[in-house]
Protein backbone atom coordinates (compact mmCIF):
# COMPACT_ATOMS: atom_id res chain seq x y z
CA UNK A 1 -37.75 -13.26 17.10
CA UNK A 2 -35.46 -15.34 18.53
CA UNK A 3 -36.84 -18.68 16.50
CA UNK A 4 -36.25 -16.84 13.42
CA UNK A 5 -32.95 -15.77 14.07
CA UNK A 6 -32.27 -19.92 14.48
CA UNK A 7 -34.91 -20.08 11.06
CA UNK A 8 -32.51 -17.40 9.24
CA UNK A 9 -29.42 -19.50 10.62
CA UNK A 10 -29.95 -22.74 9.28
CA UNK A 11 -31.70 -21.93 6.31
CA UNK A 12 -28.20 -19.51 5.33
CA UNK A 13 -26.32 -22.88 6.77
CA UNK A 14 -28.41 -24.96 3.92
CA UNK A 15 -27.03 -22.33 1.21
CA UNK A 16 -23.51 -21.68 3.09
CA UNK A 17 -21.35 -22.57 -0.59
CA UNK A 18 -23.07 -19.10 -2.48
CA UNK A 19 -23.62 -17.11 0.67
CA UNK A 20 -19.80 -18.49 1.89
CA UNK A 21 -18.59 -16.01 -1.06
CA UNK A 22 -20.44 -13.58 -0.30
CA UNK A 23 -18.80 -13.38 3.59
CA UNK A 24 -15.58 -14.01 1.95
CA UNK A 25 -16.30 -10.73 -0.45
CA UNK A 26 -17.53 -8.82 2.27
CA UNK A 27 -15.20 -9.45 4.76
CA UNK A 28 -12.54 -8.33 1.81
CA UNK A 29 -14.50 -5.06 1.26
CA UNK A 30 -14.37 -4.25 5.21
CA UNK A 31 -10.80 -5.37 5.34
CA UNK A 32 -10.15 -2.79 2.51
CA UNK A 33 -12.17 0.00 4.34
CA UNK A 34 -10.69 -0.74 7.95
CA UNK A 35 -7.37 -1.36 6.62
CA UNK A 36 -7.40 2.00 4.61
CA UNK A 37 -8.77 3.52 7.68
CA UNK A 38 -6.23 2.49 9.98
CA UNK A 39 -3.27 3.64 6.85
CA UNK A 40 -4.53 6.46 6.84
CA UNK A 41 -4.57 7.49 10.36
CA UNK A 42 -1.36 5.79 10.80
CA UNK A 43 0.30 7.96 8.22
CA UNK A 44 -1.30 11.44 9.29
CA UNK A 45 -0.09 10.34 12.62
CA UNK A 46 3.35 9.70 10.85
CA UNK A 47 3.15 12.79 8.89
CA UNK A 48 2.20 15.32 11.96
CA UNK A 49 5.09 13.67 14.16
CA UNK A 50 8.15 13.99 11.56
CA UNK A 51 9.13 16.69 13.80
CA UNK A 52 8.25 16.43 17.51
CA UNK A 53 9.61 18.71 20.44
CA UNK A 54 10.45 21.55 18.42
CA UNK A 55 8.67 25.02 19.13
CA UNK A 56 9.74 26.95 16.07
CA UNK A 57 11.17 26.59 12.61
CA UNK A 58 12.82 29.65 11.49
CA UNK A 59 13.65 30.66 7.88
CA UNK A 60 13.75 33.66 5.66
CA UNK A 61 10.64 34.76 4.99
CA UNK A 62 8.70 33.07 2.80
CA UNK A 63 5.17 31.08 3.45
CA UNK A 64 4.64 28.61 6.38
CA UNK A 65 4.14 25.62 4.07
CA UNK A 66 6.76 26.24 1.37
CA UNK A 67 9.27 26.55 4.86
CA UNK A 68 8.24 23.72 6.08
CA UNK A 69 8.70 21.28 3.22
CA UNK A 70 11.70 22.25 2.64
CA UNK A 71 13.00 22.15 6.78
CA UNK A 72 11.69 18.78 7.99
CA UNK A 73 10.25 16.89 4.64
CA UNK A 74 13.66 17.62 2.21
CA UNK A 75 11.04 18.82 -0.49
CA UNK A 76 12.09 22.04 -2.48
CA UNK A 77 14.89 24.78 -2.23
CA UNK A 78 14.78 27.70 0.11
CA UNK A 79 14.19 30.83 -2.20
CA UNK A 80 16.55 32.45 0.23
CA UNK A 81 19.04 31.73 3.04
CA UNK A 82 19.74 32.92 6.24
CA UNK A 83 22.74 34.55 7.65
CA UNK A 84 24.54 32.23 10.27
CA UNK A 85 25.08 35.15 12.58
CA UNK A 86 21.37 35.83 12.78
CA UNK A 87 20.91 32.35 13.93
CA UNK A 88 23.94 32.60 16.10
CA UNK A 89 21.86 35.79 17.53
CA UNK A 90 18.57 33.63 17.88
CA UNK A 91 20.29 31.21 20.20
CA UNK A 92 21.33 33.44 22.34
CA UNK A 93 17.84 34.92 23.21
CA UNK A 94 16.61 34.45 26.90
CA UNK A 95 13.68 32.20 26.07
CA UNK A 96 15.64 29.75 23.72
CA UNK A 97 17.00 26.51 25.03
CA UNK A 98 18.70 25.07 21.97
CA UNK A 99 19.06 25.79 17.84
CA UNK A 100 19.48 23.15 15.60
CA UNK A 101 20.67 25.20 12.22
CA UNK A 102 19.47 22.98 9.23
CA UNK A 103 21.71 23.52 5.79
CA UNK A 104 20.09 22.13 2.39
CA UNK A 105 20.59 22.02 -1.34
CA UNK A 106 22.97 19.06 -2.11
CA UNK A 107 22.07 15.62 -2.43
CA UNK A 108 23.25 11.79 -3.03
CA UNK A 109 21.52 9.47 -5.25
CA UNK A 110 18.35 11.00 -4.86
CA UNK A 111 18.56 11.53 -1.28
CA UNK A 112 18.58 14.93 0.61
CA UNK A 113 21.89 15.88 2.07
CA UNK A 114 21.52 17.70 5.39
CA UNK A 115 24.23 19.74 6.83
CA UNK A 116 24.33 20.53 10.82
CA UNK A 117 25.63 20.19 14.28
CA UNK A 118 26.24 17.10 16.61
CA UNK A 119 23.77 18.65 18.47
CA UNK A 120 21.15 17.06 16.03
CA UNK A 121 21.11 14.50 17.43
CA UNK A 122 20.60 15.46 21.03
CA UNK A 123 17.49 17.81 20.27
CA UNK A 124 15.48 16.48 17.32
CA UNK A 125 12.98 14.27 18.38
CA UNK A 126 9.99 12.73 16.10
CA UNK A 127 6.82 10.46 16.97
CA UNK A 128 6.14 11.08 20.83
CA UNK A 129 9.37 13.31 21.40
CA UNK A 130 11.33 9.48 20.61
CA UNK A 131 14.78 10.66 20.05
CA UNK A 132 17.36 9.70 16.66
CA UNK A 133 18.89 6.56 17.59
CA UNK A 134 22.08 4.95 15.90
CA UNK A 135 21.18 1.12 14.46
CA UNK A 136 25.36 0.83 14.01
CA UNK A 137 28.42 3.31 14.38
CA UNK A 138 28.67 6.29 15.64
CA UNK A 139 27.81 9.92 14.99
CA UNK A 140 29.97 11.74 12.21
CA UNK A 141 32.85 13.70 14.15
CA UNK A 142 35.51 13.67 11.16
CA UNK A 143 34.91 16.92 8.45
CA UNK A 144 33.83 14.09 5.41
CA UNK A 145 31.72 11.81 7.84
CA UNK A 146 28.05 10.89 7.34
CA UNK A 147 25.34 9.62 9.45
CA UNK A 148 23.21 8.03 6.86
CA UNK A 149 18.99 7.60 7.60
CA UNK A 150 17.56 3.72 7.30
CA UNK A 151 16.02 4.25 4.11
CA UNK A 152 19.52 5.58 2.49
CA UNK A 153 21.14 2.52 3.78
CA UNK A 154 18.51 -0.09 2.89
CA UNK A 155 17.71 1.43 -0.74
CA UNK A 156 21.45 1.48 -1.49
CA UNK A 157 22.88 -1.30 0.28
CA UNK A 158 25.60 1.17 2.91
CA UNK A 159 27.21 -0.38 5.28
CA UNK A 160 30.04 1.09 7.93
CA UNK A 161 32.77 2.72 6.05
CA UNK A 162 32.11 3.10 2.86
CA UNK A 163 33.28 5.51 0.58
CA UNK A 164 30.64 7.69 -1.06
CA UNK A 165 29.83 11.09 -3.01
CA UNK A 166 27.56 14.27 -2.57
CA UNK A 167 26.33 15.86 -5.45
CA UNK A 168 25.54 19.65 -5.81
CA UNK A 169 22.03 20.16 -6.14
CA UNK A 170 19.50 17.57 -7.28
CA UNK A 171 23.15 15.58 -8.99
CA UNK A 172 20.96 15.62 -12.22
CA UNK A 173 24.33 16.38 -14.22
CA UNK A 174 27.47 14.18 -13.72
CA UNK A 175 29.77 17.10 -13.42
CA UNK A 176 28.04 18.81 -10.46
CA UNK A 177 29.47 15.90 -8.30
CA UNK A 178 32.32 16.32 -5.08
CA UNK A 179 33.73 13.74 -6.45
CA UNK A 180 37.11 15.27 -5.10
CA UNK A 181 35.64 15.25 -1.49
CA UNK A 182 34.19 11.59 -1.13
CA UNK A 183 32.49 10.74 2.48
CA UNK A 184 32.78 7.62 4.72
CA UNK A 185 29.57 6.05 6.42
CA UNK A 186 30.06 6.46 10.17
CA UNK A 187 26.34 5.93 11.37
CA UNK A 188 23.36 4.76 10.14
CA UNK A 189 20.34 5.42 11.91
CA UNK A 190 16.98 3.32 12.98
CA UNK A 191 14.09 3.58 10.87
CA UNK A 192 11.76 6.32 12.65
CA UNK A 193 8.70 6.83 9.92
CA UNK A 194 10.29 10.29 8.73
CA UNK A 195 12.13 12.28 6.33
CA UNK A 196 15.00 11.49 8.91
CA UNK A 197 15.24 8.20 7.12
CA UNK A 198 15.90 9.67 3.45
CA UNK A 199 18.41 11.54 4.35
CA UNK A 200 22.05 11.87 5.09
CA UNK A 201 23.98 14.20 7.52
CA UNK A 202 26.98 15.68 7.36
CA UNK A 203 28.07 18.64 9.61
CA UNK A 204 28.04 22.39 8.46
CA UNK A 205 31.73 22.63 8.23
CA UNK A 206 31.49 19.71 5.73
CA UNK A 207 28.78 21.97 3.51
CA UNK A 208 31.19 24.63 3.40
CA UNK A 209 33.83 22.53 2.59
CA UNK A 210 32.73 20.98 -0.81
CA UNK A 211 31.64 24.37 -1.66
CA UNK A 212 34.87 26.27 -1.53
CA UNK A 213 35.67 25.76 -5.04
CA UNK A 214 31.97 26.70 -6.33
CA UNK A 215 30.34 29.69 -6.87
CA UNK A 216 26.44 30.50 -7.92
CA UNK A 217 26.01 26.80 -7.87
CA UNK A 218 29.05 25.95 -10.47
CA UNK A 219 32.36 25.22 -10.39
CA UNK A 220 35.18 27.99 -10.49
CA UNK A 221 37.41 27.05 -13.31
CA UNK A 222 40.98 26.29 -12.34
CA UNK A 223 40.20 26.28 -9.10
CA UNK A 224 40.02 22.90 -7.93
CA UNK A 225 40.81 22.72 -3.79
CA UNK A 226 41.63 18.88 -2.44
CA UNK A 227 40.04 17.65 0.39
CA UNK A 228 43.62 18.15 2.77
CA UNK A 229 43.37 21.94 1.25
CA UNK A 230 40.02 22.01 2.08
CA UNK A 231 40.34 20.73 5.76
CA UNK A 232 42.84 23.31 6.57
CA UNK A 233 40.75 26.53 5.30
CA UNK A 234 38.26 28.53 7.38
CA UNK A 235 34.89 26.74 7.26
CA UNK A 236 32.49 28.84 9.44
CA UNK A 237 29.11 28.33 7.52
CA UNK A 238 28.14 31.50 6.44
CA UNK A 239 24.68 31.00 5.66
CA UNK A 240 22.11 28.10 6.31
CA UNK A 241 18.58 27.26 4.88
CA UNK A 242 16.37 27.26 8.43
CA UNK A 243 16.59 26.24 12.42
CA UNK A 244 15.02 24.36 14.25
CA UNK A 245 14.21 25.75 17.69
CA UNK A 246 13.30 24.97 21.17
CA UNK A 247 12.24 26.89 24.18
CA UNK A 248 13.02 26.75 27.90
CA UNK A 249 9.12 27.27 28.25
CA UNK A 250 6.50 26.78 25.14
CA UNK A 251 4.40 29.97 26.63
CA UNK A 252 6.73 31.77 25.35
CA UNK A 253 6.32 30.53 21.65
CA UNK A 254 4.71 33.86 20.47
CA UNK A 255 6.51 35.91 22.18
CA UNK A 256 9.84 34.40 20.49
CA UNK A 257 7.92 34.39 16.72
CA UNK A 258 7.10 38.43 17.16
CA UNK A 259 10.59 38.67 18.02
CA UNK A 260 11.81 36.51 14.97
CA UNK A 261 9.31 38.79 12.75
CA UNK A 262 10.82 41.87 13.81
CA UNK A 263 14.16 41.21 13.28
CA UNK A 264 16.19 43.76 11.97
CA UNK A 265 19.22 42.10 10.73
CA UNK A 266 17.33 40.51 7.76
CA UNK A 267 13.53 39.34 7.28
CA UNK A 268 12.54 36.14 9.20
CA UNK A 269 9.43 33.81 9.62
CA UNK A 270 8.87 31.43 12.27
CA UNK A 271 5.99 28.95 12.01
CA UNK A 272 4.91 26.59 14.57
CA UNK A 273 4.84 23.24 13.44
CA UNK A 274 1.94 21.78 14.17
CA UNK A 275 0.15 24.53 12.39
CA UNK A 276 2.07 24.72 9.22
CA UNK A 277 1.74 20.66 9.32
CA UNK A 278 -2.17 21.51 9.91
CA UNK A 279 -2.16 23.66 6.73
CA UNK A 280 -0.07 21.35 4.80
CA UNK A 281 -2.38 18.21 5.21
CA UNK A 282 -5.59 19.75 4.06
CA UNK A 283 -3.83 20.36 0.71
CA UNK A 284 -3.07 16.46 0.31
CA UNK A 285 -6.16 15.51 2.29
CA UNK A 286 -7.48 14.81 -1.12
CA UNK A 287 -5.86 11.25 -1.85
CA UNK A 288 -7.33 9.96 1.92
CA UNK A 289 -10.63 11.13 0.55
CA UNK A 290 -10.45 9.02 -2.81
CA UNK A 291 -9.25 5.80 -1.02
CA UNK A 292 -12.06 6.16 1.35
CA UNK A 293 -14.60 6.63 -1.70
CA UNK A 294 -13.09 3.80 -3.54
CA UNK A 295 -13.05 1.27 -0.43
CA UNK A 296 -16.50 2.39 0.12
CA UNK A 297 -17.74 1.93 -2.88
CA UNK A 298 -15.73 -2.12 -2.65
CA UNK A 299 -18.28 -2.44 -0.05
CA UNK A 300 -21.16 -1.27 -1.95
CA UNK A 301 -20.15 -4.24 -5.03
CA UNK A 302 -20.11 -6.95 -1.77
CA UNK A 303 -23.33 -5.59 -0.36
CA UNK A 304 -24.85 -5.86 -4.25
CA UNK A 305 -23.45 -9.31 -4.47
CA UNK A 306 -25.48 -9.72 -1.37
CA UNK A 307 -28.55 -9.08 -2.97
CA UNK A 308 -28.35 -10.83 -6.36
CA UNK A 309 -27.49 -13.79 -4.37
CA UNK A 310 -30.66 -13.36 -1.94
CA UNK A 311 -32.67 -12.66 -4.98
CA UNK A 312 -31.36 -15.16 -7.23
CA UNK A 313 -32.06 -17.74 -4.72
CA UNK A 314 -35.83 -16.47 -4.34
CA UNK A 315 -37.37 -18.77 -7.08
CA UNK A 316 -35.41 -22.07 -5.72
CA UNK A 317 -37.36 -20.79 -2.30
CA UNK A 318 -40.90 -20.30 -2.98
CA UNK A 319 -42.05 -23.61 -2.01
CA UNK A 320 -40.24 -22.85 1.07
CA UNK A 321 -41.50 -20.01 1.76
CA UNK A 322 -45.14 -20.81 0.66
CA UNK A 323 -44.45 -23.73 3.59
CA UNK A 324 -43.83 -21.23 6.11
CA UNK A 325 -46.14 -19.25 5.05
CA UNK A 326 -48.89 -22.63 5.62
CA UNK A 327 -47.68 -23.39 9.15
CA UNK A 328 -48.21 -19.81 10.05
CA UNK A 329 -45.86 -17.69 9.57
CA UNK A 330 -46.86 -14.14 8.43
CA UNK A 331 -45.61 -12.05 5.21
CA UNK A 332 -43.97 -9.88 7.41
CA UNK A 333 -42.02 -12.72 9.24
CA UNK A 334 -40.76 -13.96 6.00
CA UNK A 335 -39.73 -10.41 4.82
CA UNK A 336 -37.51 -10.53 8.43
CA UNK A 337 -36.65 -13.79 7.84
CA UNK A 338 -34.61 -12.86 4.80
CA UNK A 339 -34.05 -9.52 6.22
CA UNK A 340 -31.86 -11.38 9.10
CA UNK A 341 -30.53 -14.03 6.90
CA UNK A 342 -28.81 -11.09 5.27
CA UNK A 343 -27.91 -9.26 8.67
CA UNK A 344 -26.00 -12.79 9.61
CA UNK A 345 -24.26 -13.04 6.49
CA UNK A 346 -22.72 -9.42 6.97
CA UNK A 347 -22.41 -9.62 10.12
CA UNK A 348 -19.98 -12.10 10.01
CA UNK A 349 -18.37 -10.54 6.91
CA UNK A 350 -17.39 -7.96 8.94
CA UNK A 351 -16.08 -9.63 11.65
CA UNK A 352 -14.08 -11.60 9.59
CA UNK A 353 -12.73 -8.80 7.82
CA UNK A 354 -12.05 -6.62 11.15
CA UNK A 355 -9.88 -9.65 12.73
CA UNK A 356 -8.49 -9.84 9.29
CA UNK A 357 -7.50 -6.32 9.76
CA UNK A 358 -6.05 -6.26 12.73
CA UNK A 359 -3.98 -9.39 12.08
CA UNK A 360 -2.21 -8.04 9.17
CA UNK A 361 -1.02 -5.09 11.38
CA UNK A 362 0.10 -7.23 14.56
CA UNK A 363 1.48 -9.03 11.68
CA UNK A 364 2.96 -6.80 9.06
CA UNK A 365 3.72 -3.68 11.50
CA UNK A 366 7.47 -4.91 11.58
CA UNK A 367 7.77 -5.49 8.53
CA UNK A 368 6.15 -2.53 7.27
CA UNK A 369 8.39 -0.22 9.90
CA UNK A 370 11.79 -1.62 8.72
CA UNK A 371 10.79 -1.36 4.99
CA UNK A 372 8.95 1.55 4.63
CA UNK A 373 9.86 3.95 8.03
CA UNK A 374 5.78 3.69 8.19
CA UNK A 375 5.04 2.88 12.66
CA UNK A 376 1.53 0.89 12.34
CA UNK A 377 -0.24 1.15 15.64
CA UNK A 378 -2.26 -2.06 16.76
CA UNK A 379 -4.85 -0.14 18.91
CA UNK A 380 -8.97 -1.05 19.88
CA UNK A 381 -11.09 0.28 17.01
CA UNK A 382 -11.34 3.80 17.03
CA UNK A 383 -14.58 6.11 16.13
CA UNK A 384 -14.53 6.46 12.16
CA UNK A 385 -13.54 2.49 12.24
CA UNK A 386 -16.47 1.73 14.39
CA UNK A 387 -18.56 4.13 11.80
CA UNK A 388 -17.59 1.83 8.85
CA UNK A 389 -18.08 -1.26 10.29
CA UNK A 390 -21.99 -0.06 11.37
CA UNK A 391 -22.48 1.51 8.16
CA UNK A 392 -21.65 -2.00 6.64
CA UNK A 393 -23.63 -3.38 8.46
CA UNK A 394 -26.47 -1.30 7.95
CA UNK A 395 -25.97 -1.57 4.27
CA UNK A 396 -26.44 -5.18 4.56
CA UNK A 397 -29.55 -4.89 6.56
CA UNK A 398 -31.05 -2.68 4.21
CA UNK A 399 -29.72 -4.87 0.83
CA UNK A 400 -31.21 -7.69 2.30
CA UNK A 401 -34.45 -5.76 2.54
CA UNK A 402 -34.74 -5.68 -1.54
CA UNK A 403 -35.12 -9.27 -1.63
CA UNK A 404 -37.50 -9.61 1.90
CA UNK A 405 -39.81 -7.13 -0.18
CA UNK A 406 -40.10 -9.55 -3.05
CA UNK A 407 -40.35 -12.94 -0.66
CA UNK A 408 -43.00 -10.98 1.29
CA UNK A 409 -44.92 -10.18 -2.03
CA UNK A 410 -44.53 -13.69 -3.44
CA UNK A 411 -45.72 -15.27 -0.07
CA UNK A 412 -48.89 -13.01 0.15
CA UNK A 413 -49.97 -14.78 -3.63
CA UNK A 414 -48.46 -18.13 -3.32
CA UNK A 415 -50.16 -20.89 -1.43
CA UNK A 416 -48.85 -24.36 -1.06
CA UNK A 417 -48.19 -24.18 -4.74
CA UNK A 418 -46.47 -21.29 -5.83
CA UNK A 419 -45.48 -20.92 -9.57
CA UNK A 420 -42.56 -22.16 -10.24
């Protein structure tokens, strides 16, 4: 065996220009699947650490998904709000170590507003429980202050200080803008991989502020209040969209979500995270599915190429093999001898395209966390990559086979001078 692994060597060395391509296309193909692979793990890993540390997310009560998007991912509108006292009330229940009250519904530019406490960024923790950390300034202490995320800052070129302008809602109309209550950058945080990173903060008082002169999400006519007037009113927040919660001790976590279901003040939900994030991703589980299929079918295109190349090459080989076959070598050592000339060639297809693979991520993974928020982990193969690369290739072994089957045929009819 050993001889005709040398045999397959040299003879793919003799033919290295066609089957050269053929590495090059199938190391692509297992870059693609390895590479999608490791995306796709990366960002599920992303996506079930936006929120990290916290027990509970209490909101009124509507479904665990539709509470979630809105709380950590900035996606949606709460169909209903929640009374501040209530979550006033929740902090002060024996189990609970801290509340982090979350308000929504305004927005700059495209970007979420979120109003809430200094306290935000003490508690909220993402990845493995990595807390918010400030790139430049400081945290927003002023009533019009803003702590802006990395992608806010990078997309729209902030920088420390400047002047900008919350609109009510989604800002789709011009008039729904504070323009009378403009906000100075204070902070701008490092890219974490999370909603975080879209959005900007600004405290509760803040949220009530700009709202004084609106009601049911309008205007009141002739009722215009400056920002000075503003600043000297009662800004309590009345009501805010969810909380984020933490416990002294996480054995209590259903204990504190029957209590949050039974509240009597108004209706509640809590939802653990990790669940609702659970539910969430086998909704959009969907798109990972259709990259794998189209990366996998990439590989089957290189693994055909394999073949026709094999095959096409059969004809130009017959004397070759009909040698072989003279000095006595046996049809079935000729259908291996093909069979490992193809093994070799995606063999080191895939090698090449798994060191291509993880180069690009040792290489990229900076680039790709300061641009995008996206963390890209360079870690030893896991399982499923370790699947791929076998089923490769195994594919290759068996494409190689088509062509073996036809040498082996040919070299059982032609002597020392096949039909060419």
């Amino acid at each position: 065996m050993s001889a005709l692994w040398v045999l397959a060597a040299r003879s793919a060395w003799n033919r290295r220009f066609a089957l050269g391509l053929v590495v090059l296309s199938i190391a692509l193909s297992t870059l693609l699947l390895l590479g999608i692979e490791r995306l796709r793990q990366d960002v599920r890993q992303n996506f079930q650490q936006a929120v990290s540390g916290t027990d509970l997310i209490v909101g009124a009560r509507t479904g665990p998904v539709e509470l979630l998007l809105y709380a950590v991912f900035r996606i949606g509108q709460p169909t209903h709000t929640v009374r501040y006292a209530s979550i006033e009330a929740l902090a002060r229940l024996p189990a609970v170590a801290w509340v982090l009250p979350l308000s929504l519904g305004d927005s700059h530019r495209g970007f979420a507003v979120l109003g809430t406490t200094a306290a935000y960024f003490d508690h909220f923790r993402y990845g493995q429980r990595q807390p918010l950390v400030l790139a430049e300034g400081r945290r927003f202490d002023g009533l019009f202050e803003t702590v802006i995320g990395a992608e806010v800052a990078r997309a729209l070129g902030y920088r420390l200080g400047q002047a900008i302008v919350m609109a009510h809602g989604d800002g789709a109309m011009a008039d729904n803008d504070h323009a009378d209550k403009p906000f100075t950058v204070v902070g701008i945080l490092a890219p974490t991989g999370t909603p975080v990173d879209r959005s900007l903060h600004i405290s509760l008082a803040a949220i009530e502020a700009v709202h004084l002169d609106w009601a049911a999400g309008a205007p009141l006519p002739g009722q215009t209040m400056s920002a000075a007037q503003a600043a000297a009113a009662d800004l309590s927040p009345r009501r805010v969209s969810a909380a984020l919660v933490g416990l002294k001790n996480r054995s209590a976590v259903f204990a504190v979500q029957r209590d949050v279901a039974a509240w009597r003040d108004e209706p509640l939900l809590a939802i653990l995270p990790g669940v609702a994030l659970d539910q969430l991703w086998s909704v959009v589980a969907i798109g990972e599915r259709g990259l794998q299929l189209i990366s996998a079918l990439v590989a089957v295109v290189s693994l055909s190429a394999l073949v026709a190349v094999i095959a096409a090459g059969l004809n130009e080989r017959r004397r070759e093999l009909a040698i072989l076959r003279a000095v006595g070598a046996g049809p079935r050592q000729v259908l291996w001898l093909l069979a490992l000339e193809g093994a070799l060639v995606t063999g080191l297809g895939v090698l090449l395209g798994a060191v291509a693979c993880w180069g690009l991520v040792a290489l990229l993974a900076p680039w790709v966390q300061g641009q995008y928020g996206l963390a890209l982990r360079l870690q030893a193969p896991g399982s499923a990559e370790w699947r791929w690369m076998a089923a490769v290739l195994a594919g290759g072994l068996l494409a190689s086979l088509v062509p073996g089957w036809r040498a082996y045929r040919l070299s059982l009819v032609d002597g020392l001078s096949p039909r060419i």
